[in-house]
C-alpha atoms as a PDB file:
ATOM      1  CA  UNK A   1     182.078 147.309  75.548  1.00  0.00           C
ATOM      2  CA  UNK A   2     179.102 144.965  76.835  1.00  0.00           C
ATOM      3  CA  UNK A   3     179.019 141.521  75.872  1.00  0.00           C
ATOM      4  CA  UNK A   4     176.021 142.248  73.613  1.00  0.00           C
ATOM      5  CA  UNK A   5     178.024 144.437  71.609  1.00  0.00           C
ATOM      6  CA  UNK A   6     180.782 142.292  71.213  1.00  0.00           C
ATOM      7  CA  UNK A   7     179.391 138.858  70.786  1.00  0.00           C
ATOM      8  CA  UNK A   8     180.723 136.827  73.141  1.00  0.00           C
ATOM      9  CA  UNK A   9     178.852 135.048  75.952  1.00  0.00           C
ATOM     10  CA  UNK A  10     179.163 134.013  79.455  1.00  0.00           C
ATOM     11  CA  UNK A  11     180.181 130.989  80.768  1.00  0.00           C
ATOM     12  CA  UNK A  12     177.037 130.694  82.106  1.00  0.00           C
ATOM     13  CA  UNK A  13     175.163 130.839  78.351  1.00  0.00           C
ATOM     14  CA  UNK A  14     174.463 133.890  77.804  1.00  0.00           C
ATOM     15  CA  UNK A  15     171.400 134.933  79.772  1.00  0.00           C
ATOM     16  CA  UNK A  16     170.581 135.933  83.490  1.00  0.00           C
ATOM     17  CA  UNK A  17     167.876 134.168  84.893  1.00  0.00           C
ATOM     18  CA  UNK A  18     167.012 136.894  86.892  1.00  0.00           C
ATOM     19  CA  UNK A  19     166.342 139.028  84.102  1.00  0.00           C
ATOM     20  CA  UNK A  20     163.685 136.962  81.997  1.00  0.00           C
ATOM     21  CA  UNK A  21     161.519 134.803  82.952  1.00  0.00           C
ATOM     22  CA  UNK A  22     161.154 131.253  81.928  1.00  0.00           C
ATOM     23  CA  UNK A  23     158.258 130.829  79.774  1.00  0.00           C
ATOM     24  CA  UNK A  24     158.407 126.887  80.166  1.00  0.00           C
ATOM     25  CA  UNK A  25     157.931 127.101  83.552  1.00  0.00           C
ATOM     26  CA  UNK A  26     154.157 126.616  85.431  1.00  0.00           C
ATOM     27  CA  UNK A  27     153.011 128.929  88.075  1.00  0.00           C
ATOM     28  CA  UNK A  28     152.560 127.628  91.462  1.00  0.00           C
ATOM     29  CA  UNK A  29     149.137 126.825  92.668  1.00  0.00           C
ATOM     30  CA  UNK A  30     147.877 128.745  95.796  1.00  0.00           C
ATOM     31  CA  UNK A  31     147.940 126.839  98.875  1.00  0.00           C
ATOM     32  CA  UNK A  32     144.903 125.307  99.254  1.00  0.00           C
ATOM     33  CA  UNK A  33     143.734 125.581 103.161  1.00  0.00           C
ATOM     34  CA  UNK A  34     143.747 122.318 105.070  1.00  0.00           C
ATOM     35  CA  UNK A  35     140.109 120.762 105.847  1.00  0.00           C
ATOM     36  CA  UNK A  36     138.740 120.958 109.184  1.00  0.00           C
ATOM     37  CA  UNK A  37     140.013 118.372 111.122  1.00  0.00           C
ATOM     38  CA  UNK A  38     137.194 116.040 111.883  1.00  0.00           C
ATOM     39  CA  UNK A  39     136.412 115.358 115.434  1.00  0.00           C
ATOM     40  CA  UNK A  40     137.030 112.460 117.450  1.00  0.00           C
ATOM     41  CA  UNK A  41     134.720 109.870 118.460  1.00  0.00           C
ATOM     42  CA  UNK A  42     134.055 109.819 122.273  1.00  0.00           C
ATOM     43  CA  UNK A  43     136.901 107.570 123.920  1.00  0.00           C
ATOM     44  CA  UNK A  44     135.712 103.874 124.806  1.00  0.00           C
ATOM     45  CA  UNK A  45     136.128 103.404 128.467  1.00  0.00           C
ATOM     46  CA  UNK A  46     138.755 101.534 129.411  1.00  0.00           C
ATOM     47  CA  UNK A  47     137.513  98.447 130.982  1.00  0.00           C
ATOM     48  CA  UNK A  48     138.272  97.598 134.783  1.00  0.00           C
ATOM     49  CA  UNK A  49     141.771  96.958 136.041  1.00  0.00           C
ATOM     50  CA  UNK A  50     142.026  93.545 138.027  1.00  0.00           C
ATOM     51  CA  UNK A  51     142.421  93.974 141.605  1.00  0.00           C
ATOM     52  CA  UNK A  52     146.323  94.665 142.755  1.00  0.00           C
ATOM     53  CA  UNK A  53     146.768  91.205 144.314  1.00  0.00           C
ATOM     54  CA  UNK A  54     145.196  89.142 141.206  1.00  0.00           C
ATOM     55  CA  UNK A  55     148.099  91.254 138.953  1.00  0.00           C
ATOM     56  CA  UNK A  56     150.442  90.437 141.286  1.00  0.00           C
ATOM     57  CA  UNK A  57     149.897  86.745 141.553  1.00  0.00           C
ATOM     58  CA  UNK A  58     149.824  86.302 137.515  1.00  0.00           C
ATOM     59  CA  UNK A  59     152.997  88.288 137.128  1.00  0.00           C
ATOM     60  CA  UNK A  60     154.459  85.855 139.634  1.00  0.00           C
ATOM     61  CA  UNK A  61     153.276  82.696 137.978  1.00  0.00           C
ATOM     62  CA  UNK A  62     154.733  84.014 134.564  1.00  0.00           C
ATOM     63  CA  UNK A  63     157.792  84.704 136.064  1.00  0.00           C
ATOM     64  CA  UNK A  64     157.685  81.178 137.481  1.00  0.00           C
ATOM     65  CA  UNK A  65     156.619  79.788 134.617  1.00  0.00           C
ATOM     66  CA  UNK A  66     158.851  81.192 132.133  1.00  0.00           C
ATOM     67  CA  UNK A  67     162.373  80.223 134.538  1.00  0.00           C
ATOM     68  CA  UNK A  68     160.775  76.711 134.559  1.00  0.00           C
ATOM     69  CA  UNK A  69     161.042  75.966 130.805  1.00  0.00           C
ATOM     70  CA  UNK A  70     164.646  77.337 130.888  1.00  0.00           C
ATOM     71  CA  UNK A  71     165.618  75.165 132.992  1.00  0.00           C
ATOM     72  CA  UNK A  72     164.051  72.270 131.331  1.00  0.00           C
ATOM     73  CA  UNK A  73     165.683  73.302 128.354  1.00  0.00           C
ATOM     74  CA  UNK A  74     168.802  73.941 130.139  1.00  0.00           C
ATOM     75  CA  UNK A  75     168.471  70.588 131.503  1.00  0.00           C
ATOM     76  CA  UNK A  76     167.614  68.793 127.963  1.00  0.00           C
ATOM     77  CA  UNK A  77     170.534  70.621 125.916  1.00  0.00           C
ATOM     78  CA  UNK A  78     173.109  69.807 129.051  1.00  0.00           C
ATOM     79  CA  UNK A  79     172.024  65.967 129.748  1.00  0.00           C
ATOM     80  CA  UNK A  80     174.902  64.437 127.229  1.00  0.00           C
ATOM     81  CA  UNK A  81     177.817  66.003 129.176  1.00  0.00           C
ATOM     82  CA  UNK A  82     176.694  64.560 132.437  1.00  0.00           C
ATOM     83  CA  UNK A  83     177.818  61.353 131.026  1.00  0.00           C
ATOM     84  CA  UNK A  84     180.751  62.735 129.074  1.00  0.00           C
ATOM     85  CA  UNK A  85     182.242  64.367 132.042  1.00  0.00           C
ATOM     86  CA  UNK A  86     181.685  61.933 134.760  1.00  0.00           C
ATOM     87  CA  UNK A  87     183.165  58.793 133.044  1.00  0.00           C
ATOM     88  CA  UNK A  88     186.856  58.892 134.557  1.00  0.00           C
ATOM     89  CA  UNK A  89     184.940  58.790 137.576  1.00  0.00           C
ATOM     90  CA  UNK A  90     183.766  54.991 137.065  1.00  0.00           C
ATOM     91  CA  UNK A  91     186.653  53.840 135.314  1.00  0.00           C
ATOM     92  CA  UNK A  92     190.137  53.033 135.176  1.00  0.00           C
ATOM     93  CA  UNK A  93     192.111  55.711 132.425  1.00  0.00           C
ATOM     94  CA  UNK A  94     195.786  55.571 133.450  1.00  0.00           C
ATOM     95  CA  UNK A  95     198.167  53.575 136.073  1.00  0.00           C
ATOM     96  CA  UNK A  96     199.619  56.491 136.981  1.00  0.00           C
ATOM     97  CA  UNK A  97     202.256  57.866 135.384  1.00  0.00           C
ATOM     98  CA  UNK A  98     204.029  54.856 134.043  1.00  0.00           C
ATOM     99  CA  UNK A  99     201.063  53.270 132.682  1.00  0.00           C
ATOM    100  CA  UNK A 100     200.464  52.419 129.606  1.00  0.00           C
ATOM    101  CA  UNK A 101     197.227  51.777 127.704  1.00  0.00           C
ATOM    102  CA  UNK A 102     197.365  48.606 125.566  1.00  0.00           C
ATOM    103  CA  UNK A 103     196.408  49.505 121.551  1.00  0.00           C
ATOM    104  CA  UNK A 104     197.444  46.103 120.472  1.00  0.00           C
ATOM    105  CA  UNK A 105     200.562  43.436 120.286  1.00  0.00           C
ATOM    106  CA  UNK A 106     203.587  45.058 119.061  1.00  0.00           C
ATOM    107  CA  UNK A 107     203.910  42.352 116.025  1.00  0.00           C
ATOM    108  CA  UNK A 108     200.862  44.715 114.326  1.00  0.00           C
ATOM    109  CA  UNK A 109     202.663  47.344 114.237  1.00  0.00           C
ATOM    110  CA  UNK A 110     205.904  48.359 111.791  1.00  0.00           C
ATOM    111  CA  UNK A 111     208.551  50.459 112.666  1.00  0.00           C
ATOM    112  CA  UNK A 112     208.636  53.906 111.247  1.00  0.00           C
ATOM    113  CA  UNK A 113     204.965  54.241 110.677  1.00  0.00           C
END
């Protein structure tokens, strides 16, 4: 017995959409062919290369030039720990190693704190 016959329907409701078409559904437009490409206007010449040894001698003062302000900005961001690191140099930190540093008379301070 078919499923017509019996009244029951697929899982898939009922219908194979192989079988009918969808009436809803809008044909597909041909393919409309592509325009002609247009052609291209002529190239623009490209104008003259400088000589090999004027390249050369601008590459090298760029090169120059750029190293230059890293190291003046090397030079501005490094400047405080010149100071910083070469102040044990000029003065006296420690006696040694039973030297003390004075922090102030002993009568200031409290024992236990």
């Amino acid at each position: 017995m078919s499923e017509a016959e019996s009244g029951e329907k697929s899982d898939d409701g009922g219908s194979d959409p192989a079988a009918e078409p969808d009436p809803a559904a809008e044909p597909k437009p041909a393919a409309e062919p592509k325009p002609a490409a247009e052609p291209k206007p002529a190239a623009e010449p490209e104008p003259p290369s400088p000589p090999a040894g004027e390249d050369e001698s601008r590459r090298k003062f760029l090169a120059t030039a750029c190293c230059g302000l890293g190291v003046g900005v090397g030079a501005i961001a490094g400047a405080p720990a010149v100071p910083y690191i070469l102040y044990p140099l000029g003065h006296e930190t420690t006696k040694g190693s039973d030297g003390f540093l004075p922090a102030g008379a002993s009568s200031q301070f409290k024992e236990g704190q």
